[in-house]
N, C-alpha and C. Protein backbone atom coordinates (compact mmCIF):
# COMPACT_ATOMS: atom_id res chain seq x y z
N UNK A 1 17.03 24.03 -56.50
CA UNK A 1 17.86 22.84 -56.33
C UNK A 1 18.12 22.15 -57.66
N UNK A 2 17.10 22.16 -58.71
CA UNK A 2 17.86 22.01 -59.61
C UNK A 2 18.85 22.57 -60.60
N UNK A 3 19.42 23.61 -60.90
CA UNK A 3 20.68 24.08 -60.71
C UNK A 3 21.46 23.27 -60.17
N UNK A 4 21.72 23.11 -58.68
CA UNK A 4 22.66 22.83 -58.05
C UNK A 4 22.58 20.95 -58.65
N UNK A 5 21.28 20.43 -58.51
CA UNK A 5 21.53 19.20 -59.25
C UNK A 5 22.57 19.11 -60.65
N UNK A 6 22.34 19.84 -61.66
CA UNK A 6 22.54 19.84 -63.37
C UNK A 6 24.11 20.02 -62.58
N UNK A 7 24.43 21.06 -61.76
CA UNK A 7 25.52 21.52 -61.88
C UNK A 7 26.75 20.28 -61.47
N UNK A 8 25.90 19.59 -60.23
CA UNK A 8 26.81 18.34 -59.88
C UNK A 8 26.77 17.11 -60.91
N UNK A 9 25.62 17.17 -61.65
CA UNK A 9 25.67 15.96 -62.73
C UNK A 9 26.67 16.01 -63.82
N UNK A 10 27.28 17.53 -63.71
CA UNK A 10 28.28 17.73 -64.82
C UNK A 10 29.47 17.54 -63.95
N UNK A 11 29.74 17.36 -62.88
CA UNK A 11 30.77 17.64 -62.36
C UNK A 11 31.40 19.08 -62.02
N UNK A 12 30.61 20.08 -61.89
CA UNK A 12 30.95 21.52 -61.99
C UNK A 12 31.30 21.58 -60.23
N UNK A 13 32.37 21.96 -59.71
CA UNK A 13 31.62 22.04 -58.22
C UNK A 13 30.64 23.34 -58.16
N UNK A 14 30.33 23.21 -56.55
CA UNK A 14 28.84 23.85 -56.29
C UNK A 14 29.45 24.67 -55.10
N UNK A 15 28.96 25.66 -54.88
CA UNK A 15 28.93 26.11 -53.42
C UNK A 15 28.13 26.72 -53.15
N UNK A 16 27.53 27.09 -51.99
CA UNK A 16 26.06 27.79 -51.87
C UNK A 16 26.60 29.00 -50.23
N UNK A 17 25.88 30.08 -50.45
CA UNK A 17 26.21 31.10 -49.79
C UNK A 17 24.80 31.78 -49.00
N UNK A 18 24.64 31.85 -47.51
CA UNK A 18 23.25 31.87 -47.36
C UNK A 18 23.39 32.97 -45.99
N UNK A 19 22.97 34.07 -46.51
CA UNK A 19 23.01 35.33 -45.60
C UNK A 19 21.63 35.40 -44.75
N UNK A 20 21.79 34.99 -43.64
CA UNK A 20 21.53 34.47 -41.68
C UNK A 20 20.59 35.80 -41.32
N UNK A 21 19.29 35.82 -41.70
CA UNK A 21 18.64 37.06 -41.25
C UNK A 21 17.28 36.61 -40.34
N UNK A 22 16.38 36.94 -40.01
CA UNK A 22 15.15 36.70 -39.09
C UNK A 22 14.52 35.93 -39.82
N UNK A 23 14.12 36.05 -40.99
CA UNK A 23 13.34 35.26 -41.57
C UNK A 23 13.80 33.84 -42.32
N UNK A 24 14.96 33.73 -41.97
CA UNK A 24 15.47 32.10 -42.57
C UNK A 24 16.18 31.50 -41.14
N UNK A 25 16.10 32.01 -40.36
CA UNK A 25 16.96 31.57 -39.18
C UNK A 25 16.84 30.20 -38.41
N UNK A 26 15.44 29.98 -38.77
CA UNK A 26 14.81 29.13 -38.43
C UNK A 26 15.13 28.06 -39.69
N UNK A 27 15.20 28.07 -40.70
CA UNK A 27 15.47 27.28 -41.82
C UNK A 27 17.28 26.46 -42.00
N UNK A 28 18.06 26.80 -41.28
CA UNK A 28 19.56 26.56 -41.27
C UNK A 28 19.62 24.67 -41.34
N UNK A 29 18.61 24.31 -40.59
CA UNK A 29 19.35 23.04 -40.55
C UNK A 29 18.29 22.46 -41.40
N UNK A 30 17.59 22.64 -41.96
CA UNK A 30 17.17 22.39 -43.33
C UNK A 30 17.85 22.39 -44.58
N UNK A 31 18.15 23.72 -44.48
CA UNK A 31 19.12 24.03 -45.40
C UNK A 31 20.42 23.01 -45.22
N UNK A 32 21.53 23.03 -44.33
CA UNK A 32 22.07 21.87 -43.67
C UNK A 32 22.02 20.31 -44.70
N UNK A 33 20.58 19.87 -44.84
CA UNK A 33 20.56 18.84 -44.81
C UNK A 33 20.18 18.76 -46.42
N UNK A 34 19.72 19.85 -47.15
CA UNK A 34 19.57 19.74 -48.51
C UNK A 34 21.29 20.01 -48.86
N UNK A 35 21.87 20.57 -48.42
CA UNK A 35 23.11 20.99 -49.01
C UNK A 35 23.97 19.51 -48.95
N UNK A 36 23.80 18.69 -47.45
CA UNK A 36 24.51 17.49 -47.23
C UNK A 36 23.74 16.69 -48.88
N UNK A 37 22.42 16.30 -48.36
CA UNK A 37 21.94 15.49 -49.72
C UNK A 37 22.76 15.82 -51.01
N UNK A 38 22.57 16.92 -51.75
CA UNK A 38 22.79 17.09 -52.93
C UNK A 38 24.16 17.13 -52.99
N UNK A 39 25.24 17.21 -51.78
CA UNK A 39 26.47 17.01 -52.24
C UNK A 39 27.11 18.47 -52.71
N UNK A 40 26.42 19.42 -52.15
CA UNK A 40 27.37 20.48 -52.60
C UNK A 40 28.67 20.90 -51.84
N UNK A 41 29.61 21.36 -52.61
CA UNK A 41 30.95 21.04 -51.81
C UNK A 41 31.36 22.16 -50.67
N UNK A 42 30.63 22.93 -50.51
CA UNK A 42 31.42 24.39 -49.30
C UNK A 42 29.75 25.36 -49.04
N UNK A 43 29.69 25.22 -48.48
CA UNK A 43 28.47 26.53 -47.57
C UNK A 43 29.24 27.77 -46.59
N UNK A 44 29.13 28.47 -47.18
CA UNK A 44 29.64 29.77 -46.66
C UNK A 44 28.22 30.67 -45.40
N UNK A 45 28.22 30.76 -44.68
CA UNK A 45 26.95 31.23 -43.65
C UNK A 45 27.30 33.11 -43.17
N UNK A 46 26.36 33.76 -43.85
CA UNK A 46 26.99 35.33 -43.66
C UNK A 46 25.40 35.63 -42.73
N UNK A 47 25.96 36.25 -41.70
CA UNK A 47 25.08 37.33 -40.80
C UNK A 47 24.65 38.45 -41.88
N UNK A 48 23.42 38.86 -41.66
CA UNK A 48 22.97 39.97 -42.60
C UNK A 48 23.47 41.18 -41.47
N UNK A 49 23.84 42.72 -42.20
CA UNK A 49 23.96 43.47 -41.06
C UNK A 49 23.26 44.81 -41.53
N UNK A 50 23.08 45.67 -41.09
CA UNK A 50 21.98 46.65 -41.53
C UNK A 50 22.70 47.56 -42.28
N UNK A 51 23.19 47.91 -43.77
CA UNK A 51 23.82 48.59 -44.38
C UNK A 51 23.26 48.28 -45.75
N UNK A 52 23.79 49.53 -46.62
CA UNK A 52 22.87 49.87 -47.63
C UNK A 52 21.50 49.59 -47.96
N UNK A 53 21.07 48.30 -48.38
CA UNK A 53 19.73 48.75 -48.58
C UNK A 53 18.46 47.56 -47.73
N UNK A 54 19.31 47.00 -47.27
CA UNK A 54 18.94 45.63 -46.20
C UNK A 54 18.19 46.23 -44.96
N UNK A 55 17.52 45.65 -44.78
CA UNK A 55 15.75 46.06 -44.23
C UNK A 55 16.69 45.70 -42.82
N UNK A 56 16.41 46.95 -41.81
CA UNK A 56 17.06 46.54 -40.23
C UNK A 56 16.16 45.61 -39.57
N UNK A 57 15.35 45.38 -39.83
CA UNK A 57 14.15 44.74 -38.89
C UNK A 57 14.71 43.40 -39.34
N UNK A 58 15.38 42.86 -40.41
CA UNK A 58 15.78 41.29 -41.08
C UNK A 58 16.99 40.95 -39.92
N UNK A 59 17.67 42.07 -39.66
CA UNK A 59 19.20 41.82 -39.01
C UNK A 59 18.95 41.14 -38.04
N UNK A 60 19.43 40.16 -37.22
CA UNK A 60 19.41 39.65 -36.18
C UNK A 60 20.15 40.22 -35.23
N UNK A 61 19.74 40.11 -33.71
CA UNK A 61 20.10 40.94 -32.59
C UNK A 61 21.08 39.92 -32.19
N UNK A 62 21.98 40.15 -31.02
CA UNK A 62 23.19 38.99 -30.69
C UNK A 62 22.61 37.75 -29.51
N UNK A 63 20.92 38.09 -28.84
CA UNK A 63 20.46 37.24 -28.62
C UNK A 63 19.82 36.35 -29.64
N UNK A 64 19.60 36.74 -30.75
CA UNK A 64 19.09 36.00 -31.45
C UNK A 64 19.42 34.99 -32.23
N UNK A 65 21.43 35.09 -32.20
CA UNK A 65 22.26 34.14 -33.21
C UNK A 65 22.07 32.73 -32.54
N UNK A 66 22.36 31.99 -33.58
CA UNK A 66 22.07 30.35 -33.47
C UNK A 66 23.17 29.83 -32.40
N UNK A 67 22.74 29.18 -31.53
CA UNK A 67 24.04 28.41 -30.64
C UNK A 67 23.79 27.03 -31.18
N UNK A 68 22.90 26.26 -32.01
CA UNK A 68 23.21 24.75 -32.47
C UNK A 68 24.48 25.03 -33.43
N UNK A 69 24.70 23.43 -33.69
CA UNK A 69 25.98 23.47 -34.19
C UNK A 69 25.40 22.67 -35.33
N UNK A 70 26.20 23.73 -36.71
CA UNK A 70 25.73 23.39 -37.80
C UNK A 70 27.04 22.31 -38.60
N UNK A 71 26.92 21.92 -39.79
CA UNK A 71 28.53 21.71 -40.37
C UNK A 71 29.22 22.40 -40.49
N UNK A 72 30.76 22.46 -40.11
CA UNK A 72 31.71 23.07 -40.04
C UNK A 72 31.92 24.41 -39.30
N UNK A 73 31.09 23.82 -38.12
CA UNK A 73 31.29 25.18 -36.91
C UNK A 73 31.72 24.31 -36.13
């Protein structure tokens, strides 16, 4: 986060990109709320999917996707 701090103190915009697997799934609206705080301007949210070298056991199953509603869903 600090990165993303230095980067807004210069005025640089920010965007942050956060690929949706088993082990952070639980972390979204955390994440959510550091991204609101610090003011970064666009969050992009990518499903991990099991190709090249991405561990299948990380992928999430289609019971497993989030039904809360995050920003900008």
């Amino acid at each position: 986060m600090n990165t993303i701090q230095e980067l807004i103190k210069h005025q640089i915009p920010v965007s942050v990109v956060t690929a949706v697997g088993k082990y952070n799934i639980a972390d979204l609206k955390r994440i959510e709320l550091d991204i609101l705080h610090y003011g970064v301007g666009g969050w992009q949210i990518q499903l991990t999917i099991p190709e090249g070298r991405m561990d299948p056991l990380i992928v999430l199953n289609q019971r497993q996707l989030p039904t809360t509603n995050v920003v900008g869903l």
